[in-house]
Protein backbone atom coordinates (compact mmCIF):
# COMPACT_ATOMS: atom_id res chain seq x y z
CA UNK A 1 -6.21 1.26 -17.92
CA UNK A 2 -5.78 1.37 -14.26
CA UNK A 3 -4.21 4.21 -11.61
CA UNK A 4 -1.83 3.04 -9.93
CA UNK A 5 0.16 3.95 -6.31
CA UNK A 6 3.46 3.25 -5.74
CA UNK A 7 4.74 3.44 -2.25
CA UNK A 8 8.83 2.63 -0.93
CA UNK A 9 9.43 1.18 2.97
CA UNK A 10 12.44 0.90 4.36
CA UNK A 11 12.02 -1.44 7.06
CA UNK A 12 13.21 -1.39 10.48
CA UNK A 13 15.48 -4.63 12.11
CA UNK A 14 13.19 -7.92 12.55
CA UNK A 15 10.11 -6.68 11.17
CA UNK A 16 10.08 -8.45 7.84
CA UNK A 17 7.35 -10.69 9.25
CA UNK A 18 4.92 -8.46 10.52
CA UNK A 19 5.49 -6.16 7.25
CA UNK A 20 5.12 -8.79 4.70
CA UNK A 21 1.77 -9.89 7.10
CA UNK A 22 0.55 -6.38 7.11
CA UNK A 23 1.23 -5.24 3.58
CA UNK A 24 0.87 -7.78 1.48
CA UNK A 25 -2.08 -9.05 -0.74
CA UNK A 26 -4.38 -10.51 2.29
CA UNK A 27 -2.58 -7.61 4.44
CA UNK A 28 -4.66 -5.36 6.50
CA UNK A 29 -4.22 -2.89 4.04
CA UNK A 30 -5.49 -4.92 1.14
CA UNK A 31 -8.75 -5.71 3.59
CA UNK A 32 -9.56 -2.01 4.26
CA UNK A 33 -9.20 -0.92 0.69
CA UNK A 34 -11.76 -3.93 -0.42
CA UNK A 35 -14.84 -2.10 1.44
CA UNK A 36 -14.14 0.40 -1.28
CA UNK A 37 -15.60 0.21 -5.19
CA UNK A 38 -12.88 0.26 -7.19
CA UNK A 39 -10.19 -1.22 -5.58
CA UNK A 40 -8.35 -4.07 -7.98
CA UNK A 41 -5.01 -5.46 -6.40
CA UNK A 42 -1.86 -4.47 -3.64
CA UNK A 43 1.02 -6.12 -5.25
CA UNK A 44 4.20 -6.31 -2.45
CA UNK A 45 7.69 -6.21 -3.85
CA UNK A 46 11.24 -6.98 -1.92
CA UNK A 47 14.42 -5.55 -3.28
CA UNK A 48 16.69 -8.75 -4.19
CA UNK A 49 19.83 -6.75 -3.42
CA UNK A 50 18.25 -4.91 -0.18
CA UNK A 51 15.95 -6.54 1.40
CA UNK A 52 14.81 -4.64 3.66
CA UNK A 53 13.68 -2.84 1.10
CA UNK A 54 9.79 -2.73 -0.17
CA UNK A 55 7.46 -1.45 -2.83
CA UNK A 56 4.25 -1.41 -2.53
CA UNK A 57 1.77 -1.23 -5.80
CA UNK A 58 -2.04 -0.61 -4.69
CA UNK A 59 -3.92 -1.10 -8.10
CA UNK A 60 -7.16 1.40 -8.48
CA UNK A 61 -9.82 0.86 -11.62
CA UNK A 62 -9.41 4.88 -11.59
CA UNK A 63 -8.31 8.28 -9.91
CA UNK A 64 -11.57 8.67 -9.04
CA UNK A 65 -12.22 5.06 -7.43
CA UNK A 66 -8.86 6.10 -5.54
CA UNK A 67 -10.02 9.71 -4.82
CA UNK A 68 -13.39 8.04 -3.94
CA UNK A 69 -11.72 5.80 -1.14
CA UNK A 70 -9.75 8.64 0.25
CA UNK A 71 -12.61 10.84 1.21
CA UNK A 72 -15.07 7.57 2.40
CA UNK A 73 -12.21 6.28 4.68
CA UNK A 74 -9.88 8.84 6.12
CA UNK A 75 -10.67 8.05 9.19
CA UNK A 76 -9.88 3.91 8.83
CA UNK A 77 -6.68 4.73 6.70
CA UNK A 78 -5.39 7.13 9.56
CA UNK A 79 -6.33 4.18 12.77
CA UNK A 80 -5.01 1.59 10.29
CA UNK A 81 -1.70 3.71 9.66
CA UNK A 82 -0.87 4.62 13.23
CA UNK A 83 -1.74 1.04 14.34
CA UNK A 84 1.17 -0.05 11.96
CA UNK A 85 3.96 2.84 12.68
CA UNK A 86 6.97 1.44 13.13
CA UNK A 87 6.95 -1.40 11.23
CA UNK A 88 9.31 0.37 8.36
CA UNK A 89 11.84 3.00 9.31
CA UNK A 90 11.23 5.27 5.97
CA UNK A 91 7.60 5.41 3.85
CA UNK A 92 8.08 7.21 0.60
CA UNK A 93 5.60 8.12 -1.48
CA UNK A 94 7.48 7.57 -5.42
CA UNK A 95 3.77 8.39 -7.59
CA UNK A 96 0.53 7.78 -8.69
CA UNK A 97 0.53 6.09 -12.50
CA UNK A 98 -1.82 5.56 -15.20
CA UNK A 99 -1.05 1.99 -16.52
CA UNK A 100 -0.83 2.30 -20.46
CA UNK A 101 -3.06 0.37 -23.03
């Protein structure tokens, strides 16, 4: 079983590039989250009928791996966010799930 975060971007005109670059499995995202135990897999999704439309799927072993990262590296996650604002237009949080046996 695995916990798993589900995020939704909405991106802003032209930055396709630099989001796919960002967010996606060798992203910048994906190499913060690696420094922490825990961490299995971002998968990066595009909408087929929007596509400037994105999901992101950030893979944990656990809640507590995830919970784990969140207190070790607040301070990365909020440079690492700020550094990136702009690229989408919307972020939406849609859960956190457990992946079923």
């Amino acid at each position: 079983m695995s916990y798993d975060i589900v995020w939704e971007f909405r991106l802003a005109a032209g930055r396709a590039s630099a989001f796919e670059q960002a967010y996606g499995p060798e992203g910048a995202w994906v190499r913060l989250f690696r420094h922490a135990p825990g961490f299995i897999e971002t998968r990066l999704l595009r909408d087929t009928d929007e596509p400037t439309r994105y999901l992101t799927m950030d893979r944990w072993e656990s809640r507590d791996a995830y919970d784990d990262f969140t207190r070790r590296f607040a301070a990365e996650y909020r440079t690492l966010d700020a550094q990136l604002e702009g690229l989408a237009r919307s972020e939406t949080r849609l859960g956190a799930f457990d992946t079923m046996p």
